[in-house]
Protein backbone atom coordinates (compact mmCIF):
# COMPACT_ATOMS: atom_id res chain seq x y z
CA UNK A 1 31.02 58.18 115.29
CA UNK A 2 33.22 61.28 114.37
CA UNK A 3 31.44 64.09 113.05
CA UNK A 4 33.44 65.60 109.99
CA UNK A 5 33.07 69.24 109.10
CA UNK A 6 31.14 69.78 105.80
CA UNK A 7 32.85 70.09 102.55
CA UNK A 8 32.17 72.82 99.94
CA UNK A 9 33.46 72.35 96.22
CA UNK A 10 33.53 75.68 94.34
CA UNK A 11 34.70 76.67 90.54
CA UNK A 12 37.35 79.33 89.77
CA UNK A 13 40.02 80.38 87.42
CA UNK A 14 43.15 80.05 89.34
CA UNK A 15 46.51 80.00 87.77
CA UNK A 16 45.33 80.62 84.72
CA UNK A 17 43.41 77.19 84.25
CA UNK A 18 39.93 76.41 86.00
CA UNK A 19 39.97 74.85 88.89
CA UNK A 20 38.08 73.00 91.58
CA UNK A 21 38.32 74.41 95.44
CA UNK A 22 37.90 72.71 98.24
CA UNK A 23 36.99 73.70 101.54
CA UNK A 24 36.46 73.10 105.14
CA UNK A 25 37.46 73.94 108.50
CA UNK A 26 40.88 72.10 109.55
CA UNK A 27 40.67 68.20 110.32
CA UNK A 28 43.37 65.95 110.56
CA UNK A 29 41.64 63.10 108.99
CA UNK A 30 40.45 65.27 105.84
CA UNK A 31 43.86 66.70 105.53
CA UNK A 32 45.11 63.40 105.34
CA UNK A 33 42.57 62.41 102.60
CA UNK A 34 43.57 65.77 100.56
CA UNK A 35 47.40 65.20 100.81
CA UNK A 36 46.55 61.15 99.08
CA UNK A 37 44.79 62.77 96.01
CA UNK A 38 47.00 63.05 92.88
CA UNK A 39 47.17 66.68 91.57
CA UNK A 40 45.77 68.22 94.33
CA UNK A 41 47.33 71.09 95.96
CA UNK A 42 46.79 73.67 98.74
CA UNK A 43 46.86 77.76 98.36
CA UNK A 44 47.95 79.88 100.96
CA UNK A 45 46.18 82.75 99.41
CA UNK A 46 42.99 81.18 98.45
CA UNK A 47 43.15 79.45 102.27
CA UNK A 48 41.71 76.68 100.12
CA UNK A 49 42.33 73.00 98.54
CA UNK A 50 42.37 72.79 94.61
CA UNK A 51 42.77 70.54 91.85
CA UNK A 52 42.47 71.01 87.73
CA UNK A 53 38.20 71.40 87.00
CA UNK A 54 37.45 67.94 84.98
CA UNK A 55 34.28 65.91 85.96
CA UNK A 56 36.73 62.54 86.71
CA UNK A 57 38.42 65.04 89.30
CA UNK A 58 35.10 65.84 90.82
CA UNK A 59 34.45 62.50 90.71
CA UNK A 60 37.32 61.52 92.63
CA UNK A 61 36.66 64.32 95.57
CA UNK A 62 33.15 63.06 95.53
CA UNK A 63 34.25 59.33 95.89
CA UNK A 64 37.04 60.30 98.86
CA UNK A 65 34.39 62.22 100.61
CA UNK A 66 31.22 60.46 100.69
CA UNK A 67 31.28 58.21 103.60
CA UNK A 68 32.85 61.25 105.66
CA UNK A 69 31.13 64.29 105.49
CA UNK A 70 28.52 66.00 104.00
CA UNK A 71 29.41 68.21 100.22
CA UNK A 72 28.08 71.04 99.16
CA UNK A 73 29.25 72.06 95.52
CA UNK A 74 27.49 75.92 95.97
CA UNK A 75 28.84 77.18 98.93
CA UNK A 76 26.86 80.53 98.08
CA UNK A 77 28.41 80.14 94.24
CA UNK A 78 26.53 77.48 92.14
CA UNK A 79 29.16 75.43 90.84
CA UNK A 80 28.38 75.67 86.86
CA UNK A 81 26.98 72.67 85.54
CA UNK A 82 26.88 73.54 81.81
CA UNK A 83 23.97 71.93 79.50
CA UNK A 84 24.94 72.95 76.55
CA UNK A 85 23.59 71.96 73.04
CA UNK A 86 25.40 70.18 70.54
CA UNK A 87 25.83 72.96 68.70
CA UNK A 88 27.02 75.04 71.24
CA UNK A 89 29.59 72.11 72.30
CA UNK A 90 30.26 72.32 68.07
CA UNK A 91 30.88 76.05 68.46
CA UNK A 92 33.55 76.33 71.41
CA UNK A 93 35.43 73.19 69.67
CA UNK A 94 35.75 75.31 66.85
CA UNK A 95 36.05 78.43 68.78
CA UNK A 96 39.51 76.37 70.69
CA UNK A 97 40.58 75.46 67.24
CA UNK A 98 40.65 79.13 65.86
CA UNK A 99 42.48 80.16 69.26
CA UNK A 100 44.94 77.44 68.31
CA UNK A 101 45.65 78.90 65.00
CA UNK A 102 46.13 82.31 65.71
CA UNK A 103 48.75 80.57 67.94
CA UNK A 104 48.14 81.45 71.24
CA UNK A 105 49.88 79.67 74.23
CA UNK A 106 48.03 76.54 75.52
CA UNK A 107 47.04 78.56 79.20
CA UNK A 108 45.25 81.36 76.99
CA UNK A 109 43.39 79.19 75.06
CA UNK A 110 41.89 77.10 77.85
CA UNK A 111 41.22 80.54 79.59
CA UNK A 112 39.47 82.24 76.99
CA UNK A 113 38.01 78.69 76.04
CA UNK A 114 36.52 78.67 79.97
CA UNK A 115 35.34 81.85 80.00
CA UNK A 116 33.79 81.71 76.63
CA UNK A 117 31.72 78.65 77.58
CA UNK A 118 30.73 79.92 80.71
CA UNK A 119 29.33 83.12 78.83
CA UNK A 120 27.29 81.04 76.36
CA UNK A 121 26.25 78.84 79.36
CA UNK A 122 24.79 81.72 81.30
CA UNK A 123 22.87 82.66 78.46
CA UNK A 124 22.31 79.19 77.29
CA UNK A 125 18.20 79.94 76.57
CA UNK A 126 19.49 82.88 73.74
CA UNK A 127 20.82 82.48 70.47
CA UNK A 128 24.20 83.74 69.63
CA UNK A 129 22.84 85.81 67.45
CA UNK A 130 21.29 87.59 70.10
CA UNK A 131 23.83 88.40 72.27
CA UNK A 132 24.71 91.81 73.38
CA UNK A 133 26.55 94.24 75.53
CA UNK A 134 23.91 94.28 78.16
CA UNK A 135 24.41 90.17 78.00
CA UNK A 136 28.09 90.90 78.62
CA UNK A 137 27.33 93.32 81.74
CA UNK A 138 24.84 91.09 83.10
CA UNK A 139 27.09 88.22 82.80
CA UNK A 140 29.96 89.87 85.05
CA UNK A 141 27.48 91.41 87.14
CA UNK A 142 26.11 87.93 87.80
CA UNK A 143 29.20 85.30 88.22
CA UNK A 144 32.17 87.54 88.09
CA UNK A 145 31.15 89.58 91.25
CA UNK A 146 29.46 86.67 92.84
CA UNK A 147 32.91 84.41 92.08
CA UNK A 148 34.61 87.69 93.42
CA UNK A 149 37.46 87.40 90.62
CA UNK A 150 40.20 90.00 90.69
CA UNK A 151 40.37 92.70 88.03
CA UNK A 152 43.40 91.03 86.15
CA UNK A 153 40.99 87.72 85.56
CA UNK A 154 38.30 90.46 84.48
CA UNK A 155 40.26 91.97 81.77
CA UNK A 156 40.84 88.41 80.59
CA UNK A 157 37.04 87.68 80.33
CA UNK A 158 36.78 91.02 78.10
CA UNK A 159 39.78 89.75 75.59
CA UNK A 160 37.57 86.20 75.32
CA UNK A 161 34.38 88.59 74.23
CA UNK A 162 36.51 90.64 72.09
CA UNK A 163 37.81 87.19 70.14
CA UNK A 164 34.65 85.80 70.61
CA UNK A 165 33.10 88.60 68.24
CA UNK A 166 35.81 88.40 65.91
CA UNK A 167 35.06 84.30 65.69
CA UNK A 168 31.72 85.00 65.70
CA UNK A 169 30.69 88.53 64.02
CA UNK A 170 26.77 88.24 63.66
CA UNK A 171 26.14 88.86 67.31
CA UNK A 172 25.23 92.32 68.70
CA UNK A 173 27.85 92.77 71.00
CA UNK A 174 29.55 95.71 70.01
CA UNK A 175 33.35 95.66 70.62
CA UNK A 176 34.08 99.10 70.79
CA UNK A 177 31.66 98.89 73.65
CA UNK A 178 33.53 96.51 75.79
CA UNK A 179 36.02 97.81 78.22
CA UNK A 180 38.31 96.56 80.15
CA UNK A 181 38.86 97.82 83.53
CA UNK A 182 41.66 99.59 84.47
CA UNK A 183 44.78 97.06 86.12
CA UNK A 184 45.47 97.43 89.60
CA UNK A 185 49.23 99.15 89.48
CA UNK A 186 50.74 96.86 92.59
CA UNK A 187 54.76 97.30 93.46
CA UNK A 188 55.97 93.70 93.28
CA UNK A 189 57.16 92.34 96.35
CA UNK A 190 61.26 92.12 96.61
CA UNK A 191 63.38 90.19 98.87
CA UNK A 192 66.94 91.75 99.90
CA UNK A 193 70.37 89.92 98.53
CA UNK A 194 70.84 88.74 102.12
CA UNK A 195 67.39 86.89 101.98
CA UNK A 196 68.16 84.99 98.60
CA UNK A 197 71.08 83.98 99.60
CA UNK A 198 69.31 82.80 102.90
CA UNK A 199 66.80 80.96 100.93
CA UNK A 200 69.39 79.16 99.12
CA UNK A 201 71.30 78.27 102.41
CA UNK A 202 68.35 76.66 104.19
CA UNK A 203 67.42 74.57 100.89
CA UNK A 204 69.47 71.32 101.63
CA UNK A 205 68.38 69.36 98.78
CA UNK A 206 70.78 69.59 96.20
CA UNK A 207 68.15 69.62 92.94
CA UNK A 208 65.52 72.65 94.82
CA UNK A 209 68.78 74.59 95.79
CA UNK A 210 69.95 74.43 91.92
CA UNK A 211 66.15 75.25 90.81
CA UNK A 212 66.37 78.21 93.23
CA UNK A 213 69.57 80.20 92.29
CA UNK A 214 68.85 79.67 88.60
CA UNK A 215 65.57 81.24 88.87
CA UNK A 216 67.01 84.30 90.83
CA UNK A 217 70.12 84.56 89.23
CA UNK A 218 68.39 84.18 85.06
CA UNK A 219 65.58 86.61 86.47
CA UNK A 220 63.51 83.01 85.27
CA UNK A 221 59.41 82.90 84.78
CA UNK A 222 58.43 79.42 86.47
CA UNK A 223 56.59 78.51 82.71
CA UNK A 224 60.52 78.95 81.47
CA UNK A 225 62.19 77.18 84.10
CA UNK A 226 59.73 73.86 83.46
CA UNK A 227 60.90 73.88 79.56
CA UNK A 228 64.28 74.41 79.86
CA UNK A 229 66.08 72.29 78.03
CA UNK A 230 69.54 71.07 79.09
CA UNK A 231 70.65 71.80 75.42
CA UNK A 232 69.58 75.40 75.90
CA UNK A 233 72.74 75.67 78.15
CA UNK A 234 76.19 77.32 76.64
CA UNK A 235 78.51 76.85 79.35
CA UNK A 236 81.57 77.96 77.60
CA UNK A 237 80.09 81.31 76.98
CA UNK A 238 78.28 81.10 80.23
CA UNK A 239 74.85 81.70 78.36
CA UNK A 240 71.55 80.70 78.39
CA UNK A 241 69.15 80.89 76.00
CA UNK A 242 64.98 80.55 77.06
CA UNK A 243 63.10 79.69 74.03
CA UNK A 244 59.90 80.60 73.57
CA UNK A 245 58.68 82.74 76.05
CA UNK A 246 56.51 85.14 76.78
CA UNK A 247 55.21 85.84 73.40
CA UNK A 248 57.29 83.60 71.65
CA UNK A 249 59.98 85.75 72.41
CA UNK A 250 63.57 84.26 72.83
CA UNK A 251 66.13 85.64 74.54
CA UNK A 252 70.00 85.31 76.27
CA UNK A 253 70.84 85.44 80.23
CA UNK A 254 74.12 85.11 81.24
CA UNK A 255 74.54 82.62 83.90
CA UNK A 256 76.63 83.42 87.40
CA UNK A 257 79.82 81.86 87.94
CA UNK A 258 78.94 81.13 90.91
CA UNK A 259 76.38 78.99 89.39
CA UNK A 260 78.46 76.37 86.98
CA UNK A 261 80.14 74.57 90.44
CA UNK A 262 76.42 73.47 91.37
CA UNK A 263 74.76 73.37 88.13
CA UNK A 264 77.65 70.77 87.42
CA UNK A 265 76.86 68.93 90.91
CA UNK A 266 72.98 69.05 90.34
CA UNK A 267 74.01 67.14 86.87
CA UNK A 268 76.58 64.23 87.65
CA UNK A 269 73.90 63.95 90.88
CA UNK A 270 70.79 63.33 89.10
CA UNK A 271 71.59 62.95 85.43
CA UNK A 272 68.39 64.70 83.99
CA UNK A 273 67.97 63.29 80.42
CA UNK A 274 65.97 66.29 78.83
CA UNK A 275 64.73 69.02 81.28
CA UNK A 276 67.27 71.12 83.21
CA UNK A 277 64.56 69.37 85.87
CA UNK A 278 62.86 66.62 85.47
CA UNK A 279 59.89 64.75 87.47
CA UNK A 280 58.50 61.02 87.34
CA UNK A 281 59.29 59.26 84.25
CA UNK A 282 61.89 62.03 82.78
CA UNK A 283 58.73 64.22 82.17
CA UNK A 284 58.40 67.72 82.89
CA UNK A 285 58.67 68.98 86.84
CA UNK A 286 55.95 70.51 88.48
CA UNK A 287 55.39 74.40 89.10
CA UNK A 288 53.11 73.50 92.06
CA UNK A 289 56.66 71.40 93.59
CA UNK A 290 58.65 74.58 93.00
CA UNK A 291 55.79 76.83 94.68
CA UNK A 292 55.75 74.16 98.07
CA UNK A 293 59.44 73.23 98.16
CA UNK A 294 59.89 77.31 98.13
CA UNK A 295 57.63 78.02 101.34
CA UNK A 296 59.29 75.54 102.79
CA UNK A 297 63.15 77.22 102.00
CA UNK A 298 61.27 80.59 103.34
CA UNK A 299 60.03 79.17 106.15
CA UNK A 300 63.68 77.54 107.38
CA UNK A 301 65.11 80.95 106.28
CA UNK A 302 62.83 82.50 108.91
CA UNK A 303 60.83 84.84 105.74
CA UNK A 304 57.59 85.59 106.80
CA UNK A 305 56.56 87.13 103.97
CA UNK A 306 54.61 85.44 101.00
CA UNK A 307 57.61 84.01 98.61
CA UNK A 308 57.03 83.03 95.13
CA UNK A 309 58.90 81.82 92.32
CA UNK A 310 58.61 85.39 90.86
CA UNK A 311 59.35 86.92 93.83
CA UNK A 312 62.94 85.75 92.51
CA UNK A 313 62.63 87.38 89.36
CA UNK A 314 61.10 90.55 91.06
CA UNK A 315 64.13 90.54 93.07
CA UNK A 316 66.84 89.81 90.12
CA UNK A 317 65.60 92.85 88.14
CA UNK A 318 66.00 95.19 91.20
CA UNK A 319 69.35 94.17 92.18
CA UNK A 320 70.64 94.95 88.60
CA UNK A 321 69.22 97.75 88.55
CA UNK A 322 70.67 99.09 92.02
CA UNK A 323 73.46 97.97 90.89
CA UNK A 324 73.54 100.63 88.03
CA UNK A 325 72.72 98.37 85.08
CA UNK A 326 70.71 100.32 82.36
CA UNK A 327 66.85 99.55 82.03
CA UNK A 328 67.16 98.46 78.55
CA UNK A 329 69.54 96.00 79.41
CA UNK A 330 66.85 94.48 82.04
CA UNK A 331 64.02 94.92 79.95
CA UNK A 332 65.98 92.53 77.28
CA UNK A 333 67.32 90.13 80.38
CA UNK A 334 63.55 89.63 81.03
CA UNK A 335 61.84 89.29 78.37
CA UNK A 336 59.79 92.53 78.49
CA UNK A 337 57.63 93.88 75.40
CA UNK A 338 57.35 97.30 76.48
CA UNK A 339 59.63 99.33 78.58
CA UNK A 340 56.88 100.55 80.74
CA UNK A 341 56.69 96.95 82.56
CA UNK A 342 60.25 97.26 83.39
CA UNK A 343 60.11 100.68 84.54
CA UNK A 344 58.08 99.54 87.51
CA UNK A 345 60.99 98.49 89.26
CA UNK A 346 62.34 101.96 89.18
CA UNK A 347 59.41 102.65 92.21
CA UNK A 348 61.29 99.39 94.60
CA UNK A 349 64.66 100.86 93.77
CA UNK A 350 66.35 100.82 97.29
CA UNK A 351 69.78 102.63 96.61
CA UNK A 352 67.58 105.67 95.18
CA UNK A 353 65.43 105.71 97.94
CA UNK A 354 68.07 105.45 100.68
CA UNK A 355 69.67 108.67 99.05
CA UNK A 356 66.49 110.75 99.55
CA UNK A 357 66.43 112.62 102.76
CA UNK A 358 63.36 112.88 104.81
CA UNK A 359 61.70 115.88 105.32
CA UNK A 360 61.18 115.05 108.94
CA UNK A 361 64.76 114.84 109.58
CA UNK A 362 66.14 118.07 107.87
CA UNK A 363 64.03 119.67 110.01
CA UNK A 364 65.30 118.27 113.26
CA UNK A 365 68.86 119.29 111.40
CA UNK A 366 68.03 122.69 110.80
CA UNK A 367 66.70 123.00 114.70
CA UNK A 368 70.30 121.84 115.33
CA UNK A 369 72.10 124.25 113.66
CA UNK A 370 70.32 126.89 114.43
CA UNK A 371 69.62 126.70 118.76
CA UNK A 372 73.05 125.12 120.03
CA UNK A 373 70.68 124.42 123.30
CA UNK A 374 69.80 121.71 121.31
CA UNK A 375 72.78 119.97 120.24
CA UNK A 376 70.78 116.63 120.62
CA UNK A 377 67.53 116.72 119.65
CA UNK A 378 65.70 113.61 119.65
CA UNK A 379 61.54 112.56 118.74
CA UNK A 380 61.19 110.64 121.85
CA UNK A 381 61.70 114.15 124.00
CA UNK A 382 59.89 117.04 124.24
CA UNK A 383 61.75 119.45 121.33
């Protein structure tokens, strides 16, 4: 009988929604099984299986699974079972329903929902009432560190407490107490104009190339791309308009000519009813499909490095601004709140860069023009 490797099921916030991993050393056969599961999807950077965290999902991984190898849902991180009370479960439906009508998007309220529950959970043996800052440490201390989430998911945990308190103002936790730690200030990654276009080359199927060069050439977020609407297109004026972005924001893109000849072939091809893209049943596509159709695009196009649907954007906003349009301009192209999340791509600014001289070689000029022994002076000899 084959001997399977053993399975470990872990929870984390991934994507913005909670999720279930999955992992194991590479098989063939439990590949297979993996690939047949609706919803479930693999993450280069996680080097891990996952699928949305429900209990019929867990379920389902446990019913695949059983007869094949062994599961272990700690893997060194207890999976959280919550027992909460009915008041407690009382208390986060209400605490969802106040997110909901301070209108916050649907992924923020789940998050902070998560987290929120996860808090009480850990301290499921004190009242409310009782909770305090030390609570809060302890609590990040505890699962956050174990779970090793990044700093970004941290600060999200801290908002939850902070709205949490607000919800709920007889506990002790003191909110001018709470911090949030400092984000990590990363340069986003930013593919060249010859690498788009590529991308777009080695993407053969007519529907993935159109998803593509509208994301790159609207500076798109994937959430925007998913709800466009084919009524939010103004071809005469060669608009767009994205409704409802990033905070609730909406805004006008001007689409490429080059664009309209294969926008128009996507359409009379496919004849999407609603969506600009559309899945099974005329419903909304998936991000995950954009994500894996992507590496795959990369991959052809011989990209080794890590390519993401806003890797695109990244890579829109830099090209118009090498190209000398103003940083107002691209803050209002994108969507941005503040200009200070624009200004970032002043630091991957190629042109700019390529017009500074090294140090290194104005001194190998000045030893030019100063011994004409040297009229060639090169690293790789003695100088």
């Amino acid at each position: 009988m084959e001997k399977f490797p053993e399975i470990f099921i872990e929870k984390k916030n991934h994507r913005k929604e909670p999720q279930l991993l999955i992992k194991f050393q590479y098989n063939d056969k439990l590949v297979d099984v993996m690939r047949k599961i609706d919803g479930a999807f693999w993450s280069k950077n996680l080097k891990s299986w996952y699928i949305s965290d429900s209990k019929n999902n867990l379920n389902v991984i446990l019913e695949k699974f059983k007869n094949l190898a062994k599961i272990n849902i700690e893997n060194k991180k207890k999976l959280f079972k919550r027992n909460l009370t009915d008041f407690q479960k009382t208390f986060l439906n209400n605490f969802y329903l106040y997110l909901k009508g301070k209108r916050y998007s649907k992924s923020t309220i789940q998050t902070y929902t998560f987290f929120v529950a996860d808090f009480i959970n850990f301290h499921s043996t004190k009242s409310l009432d009782e909770l305090n800052n030390k609570d809060v440490e302890l609590f990040i201390e505890t699962v956050f560190i174990e779970r090793n989430y990044s700093i970004s998911t941290q600060r999200q945990l801290i908002s939850s407490i902070k709205l949490f308190i607000l919800f709920y103002p007889t506990t002790k936790i003191n909110n001018l107490e709470l911090e949030r730690p400092k984000k990590s200030r990363k340069l986003p990654s930013v593919l060249s104009q010859e690498e788009i276009l590529a991308i777009i080359s080695a993407t053969q199927n007519l529907k993935h190339r159109a998803i593509i060069a509208l994301i790159y050439s609207c500076g798109l977020r994937i959430s925007e791309l998913i709800n466009l609407k084919l009524e939010d297109f103004y071809i005469e004026r060669k608009q767009l308009i994205i409704k409802n972005g990033k905070g609730r924001k909406d805004r006008y893109v001007s689409l490429a000519d080059s664009f309209i000849p294969l926008l128009s072939n996507y359409y009379y091809s496919y004849k999407p009813k609603t969506f600009f893209v559309e899945g099974q049943q005329k419903g909304k596509y998936s991000a995950e499909s954009v994500r894996q159709f992507l590496r795959k695009s990369c991959k052809k196009a011989n990209i080794k490095r890590v390519v993401t649907p806003h890797t695109l954007r990244h890579s829109y906003a830099t090209h118009l601004l090498e190209n000398g349009v103003d940083i107002r301009y691209i803050q209002s192209l994108l969507g941005h709140a503040k200009p200070e999340t624009t200004m970032i791509y002043t630091h991957v600014k190629r042109k700019d860069l390529m017009e500074i001289q090294n140090p290194l070689d104005i001194a190998l000029q000045k030893i030019k023009r100063t011994d004409n022994n040297n009229k060639k002076v090169l690293l790789s000899r003695r100088i």
